[in-house]
Protein backbone atom coordinates (compact mmCIF):
# COMPACT_ATOMS: atom_id res chain seq x y z
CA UNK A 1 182.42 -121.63 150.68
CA UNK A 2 179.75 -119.83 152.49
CA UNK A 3 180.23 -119.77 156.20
CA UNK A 4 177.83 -117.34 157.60
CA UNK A 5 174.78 -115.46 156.00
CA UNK A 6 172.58 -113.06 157.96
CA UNK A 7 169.49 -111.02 156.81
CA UNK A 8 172.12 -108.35 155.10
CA UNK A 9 175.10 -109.87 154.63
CA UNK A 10 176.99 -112.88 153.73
CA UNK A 11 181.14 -114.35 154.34
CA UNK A 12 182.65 -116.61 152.27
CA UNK A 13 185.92 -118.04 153.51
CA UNK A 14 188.25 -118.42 150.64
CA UNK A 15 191.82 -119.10 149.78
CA UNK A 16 194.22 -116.87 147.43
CA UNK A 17 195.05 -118.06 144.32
CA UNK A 18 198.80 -118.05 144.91
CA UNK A 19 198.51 -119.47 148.45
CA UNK A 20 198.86 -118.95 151.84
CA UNK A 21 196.36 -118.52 154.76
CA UNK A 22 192.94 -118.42 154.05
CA UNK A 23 190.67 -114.95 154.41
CA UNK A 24 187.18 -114.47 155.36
CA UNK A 25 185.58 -112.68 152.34
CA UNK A 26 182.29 -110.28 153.17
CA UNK A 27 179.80 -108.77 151.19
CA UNK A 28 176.56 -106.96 151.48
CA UNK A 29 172.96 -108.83 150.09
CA UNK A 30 171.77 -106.84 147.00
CA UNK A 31 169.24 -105.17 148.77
CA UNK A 32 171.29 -104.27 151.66
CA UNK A 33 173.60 -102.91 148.92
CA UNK A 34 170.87 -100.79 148.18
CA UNK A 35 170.05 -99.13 151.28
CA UNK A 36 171.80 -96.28 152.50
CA UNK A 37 172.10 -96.86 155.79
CA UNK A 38 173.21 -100.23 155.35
CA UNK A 39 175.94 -99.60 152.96
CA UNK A 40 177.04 -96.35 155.52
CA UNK A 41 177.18 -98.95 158.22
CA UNK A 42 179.30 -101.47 156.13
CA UNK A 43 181.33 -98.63 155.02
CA UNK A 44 182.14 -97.88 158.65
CA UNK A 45 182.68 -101.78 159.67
CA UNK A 46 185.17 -101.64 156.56
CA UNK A 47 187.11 -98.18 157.83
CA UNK A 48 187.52 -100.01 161.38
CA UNK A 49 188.28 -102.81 160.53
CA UNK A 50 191.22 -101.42 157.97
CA UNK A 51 192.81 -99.24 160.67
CA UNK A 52 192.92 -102.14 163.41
CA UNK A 53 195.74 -103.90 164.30
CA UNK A 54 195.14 -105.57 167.20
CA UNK A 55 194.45 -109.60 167.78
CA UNK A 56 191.57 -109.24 170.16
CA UNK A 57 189.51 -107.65 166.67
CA UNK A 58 188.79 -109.01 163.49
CA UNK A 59 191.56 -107.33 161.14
CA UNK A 60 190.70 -106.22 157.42
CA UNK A 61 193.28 -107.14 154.53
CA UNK A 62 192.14 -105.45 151.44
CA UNK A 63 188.87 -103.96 149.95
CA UNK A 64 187.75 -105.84 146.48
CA UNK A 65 185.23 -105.10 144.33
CA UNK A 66 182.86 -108.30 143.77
CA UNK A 67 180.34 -106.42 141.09
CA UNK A 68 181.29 -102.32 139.94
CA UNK A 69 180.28 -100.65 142.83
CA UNK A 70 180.25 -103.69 145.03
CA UNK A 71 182.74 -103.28 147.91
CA UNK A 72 183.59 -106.15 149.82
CA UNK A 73 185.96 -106.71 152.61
CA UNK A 74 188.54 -109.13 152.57
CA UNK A 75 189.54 -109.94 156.53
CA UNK A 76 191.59 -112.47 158.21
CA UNK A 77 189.90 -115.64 158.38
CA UNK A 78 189.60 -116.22 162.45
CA UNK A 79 188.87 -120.02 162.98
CA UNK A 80 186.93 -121.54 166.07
CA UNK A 81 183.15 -121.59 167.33
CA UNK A 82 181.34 -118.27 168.54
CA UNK A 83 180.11 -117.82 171.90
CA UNK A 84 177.10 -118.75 171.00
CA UNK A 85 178.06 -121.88 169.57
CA UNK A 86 179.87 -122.70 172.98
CA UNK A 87 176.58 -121.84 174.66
CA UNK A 88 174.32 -123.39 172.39
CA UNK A 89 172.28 -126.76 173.93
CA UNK A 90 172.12 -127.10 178.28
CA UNK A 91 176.15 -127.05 178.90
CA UNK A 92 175.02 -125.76 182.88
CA UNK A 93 177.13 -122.79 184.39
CA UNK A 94 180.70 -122.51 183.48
CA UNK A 95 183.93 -123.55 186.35
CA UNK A 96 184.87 -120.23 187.84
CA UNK A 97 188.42 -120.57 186.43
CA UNK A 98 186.59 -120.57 182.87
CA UNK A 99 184.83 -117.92 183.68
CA UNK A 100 187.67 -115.74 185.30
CA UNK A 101 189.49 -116.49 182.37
CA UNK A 102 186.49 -115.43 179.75
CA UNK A 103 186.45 -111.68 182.17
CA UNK A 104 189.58 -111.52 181.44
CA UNK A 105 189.70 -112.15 177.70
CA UNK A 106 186.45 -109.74 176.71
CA UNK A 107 187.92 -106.95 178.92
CA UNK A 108 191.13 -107.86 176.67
CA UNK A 109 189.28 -107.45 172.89
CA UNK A 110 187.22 -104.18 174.13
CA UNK A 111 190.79 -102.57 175.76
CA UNK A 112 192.32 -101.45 172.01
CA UNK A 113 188.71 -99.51 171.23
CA UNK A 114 187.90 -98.12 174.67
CA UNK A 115 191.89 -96.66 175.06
CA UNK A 116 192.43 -95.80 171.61
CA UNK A 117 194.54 -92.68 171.66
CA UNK A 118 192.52 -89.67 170.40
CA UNK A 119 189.41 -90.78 171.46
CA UNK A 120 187.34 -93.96 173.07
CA UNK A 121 185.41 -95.85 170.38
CA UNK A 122 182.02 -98.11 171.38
CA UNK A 123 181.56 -101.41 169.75
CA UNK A 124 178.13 -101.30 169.71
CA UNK A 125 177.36 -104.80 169.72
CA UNK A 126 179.49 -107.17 172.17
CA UNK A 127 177.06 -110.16 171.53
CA UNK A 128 177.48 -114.18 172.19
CA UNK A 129 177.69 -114.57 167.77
CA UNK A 130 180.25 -112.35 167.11
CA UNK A 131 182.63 -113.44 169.65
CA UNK A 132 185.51 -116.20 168.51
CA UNK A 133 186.96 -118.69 170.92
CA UNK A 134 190.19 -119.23 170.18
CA UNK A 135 192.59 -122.40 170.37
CA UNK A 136 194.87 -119.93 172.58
CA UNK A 137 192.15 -119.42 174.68
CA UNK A 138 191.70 -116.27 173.73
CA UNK A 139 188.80 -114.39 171.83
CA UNK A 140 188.56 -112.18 168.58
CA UNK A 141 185.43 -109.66 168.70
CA UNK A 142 183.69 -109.93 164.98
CA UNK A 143 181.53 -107.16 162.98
CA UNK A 144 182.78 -103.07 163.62
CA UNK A 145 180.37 -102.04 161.66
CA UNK A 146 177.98 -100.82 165.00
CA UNK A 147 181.61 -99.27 165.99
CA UNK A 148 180.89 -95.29 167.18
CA UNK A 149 182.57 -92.50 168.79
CA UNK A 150 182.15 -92.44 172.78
CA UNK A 151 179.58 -89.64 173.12
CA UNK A 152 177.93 -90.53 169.39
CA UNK A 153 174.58 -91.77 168.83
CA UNK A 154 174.33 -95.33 168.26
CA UNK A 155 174.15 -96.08 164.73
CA UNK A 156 172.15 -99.32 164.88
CA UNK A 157 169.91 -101.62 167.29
CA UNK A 158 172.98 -103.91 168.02
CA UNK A 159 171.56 -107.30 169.49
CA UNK A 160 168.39 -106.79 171.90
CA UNK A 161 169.42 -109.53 174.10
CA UNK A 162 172.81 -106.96 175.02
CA UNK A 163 172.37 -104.13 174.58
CA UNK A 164 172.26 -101.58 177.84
CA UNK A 165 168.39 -100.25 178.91
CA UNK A 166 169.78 -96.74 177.36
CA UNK A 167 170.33 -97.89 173.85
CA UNK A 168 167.09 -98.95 172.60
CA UNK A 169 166.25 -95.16 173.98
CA UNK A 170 168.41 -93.01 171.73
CA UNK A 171 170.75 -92.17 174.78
CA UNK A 172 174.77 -90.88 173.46
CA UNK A 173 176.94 -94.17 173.71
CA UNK A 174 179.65 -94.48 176.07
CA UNK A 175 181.90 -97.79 176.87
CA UNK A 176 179.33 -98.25 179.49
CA UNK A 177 177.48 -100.19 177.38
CA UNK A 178 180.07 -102.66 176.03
CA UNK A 179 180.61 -103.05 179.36
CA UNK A 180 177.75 -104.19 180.15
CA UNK A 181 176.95 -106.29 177.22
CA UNK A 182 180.04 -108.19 178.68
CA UNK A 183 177.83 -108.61 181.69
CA UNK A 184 175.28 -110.11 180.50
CA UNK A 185 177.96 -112.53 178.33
CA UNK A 186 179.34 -113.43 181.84
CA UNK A 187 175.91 -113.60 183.44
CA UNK A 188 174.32 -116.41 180.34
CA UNK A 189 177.95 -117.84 181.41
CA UNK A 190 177.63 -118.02 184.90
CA UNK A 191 174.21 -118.70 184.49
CA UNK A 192 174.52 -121.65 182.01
CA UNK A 193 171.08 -119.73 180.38
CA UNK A 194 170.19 -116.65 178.18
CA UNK A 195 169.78 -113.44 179.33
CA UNK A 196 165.95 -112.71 180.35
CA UNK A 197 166.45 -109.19 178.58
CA UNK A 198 162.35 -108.77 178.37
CA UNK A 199 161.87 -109.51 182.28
CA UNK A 200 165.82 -108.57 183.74
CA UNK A 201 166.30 -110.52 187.45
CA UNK A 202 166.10 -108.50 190.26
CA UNK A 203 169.10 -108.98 191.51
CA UNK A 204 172.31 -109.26 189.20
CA UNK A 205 174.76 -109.91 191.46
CA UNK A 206 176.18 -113.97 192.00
CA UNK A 207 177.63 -114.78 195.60
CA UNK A 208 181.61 -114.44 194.56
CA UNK A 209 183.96 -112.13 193.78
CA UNK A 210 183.39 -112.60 190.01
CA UNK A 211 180.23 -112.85 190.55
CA UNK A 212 179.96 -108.87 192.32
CA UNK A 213 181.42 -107.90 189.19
CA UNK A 214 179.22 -108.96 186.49
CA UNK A 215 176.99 -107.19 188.80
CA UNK A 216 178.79 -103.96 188.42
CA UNK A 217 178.62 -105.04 184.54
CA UNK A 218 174.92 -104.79 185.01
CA UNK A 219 174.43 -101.87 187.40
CA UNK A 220 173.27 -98.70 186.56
CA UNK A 221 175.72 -96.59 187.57
């Protein structure tokens, strides 16, 4: 069963033959398959996402081959809505306790990438759809595939609507600007609206403690 399809890839969530829990099952569009820099990228998402054992990341099982010469990764299935589906329709800001609690849980997912002994490693694209809510309240960070090397250039756009005003410019990536796509998560939150990422508000900053912080998210230094 297909559960998600995007303009270059599609995931299937399946169950093994002889049992047991199900997997999520993903696997580049033919033309994707095609293009270099597409199948570099998925071969990157696929190196991450095999050397990763931590719960705040989605964690890759096996590589299969679908078609000869057709990689796909086989991942464990992570059940529950996206951010985005949790911010879809007018929900209206979220309770400070929620929101202390989301601060919390983001910084938690980005923690095993931006300490990871022997170097920091950027995510590249901390964005509202590839975020899972969990049952447990806490979240599992989707796609690795924009994953680089603090100090690297980025290797893709990432998601306009979160990535930092250096990005788009070619800049080297540091954490910096996971960090503050996690601002702007916690501003939409705080907010209950999306990001105005063509005309930013002057002033990020929200009258509470929490509220200084996403600021600091969103600052430039």
């Amino acid at each position: 069963r297909r559960i998600a399809l995007s303009s270059t890839a599609e995931v299937h969530v399946a169950r093994p033959v002889e049992g047991g829990e199900r997997v999520a099952i993903k696997r580049l569009l033919p033309h994707a398959l095609e293009d270099p820099d597409l199948r570099a990228r998925f071969d990157r998402e696929i190196e991450a996402a095999m050397t990763q054992t931590h719960p705040g990341l989605v964690r890759g099982l096996e590589v299969i081959d679908g078609q000869p010469g057709e990689p796909c990764l086989v991942m464990a299935y992570v059940e529950g809505p996206t951010l985005a589906d949790l911010m879809a329709g007018d929900r209206g800001p979220a309770p400070e306790d929620a929101l202390t609690h989301a601060a919390f849980a983001l910084a938690s997912t980005l923690e095993p990438l931006h300490g990871r002994r022997g170097g920091a490693r950027v995510h590249g694209d901390v964005s509202a759809r590839n975020i899972v809510a969990l049952d447990c309240g806490g979240f599992t960070l989707l796609d690795l595939g924009s994953t680089t090397g603090e100090g690297e250039r980025a290797t893709d756009a990432g998601t306009p609507r979160y990535v930092c005003p250096e990005r788009p410019r070619g800049d080297h990536v540091t954490t910096r600007g996971d960090i503050y796509s996690v601002g702007v998560l916690l501003w939409e939150l705080a907010m209950g609206r999306r990001w105005p990422a063509d005309t930013p508000p002057a002033t990020t900053s929200i009258d509470t403690p929490l509220g200084r912080l996403i600021g600091r998210c969103l600052s430039a230094d």
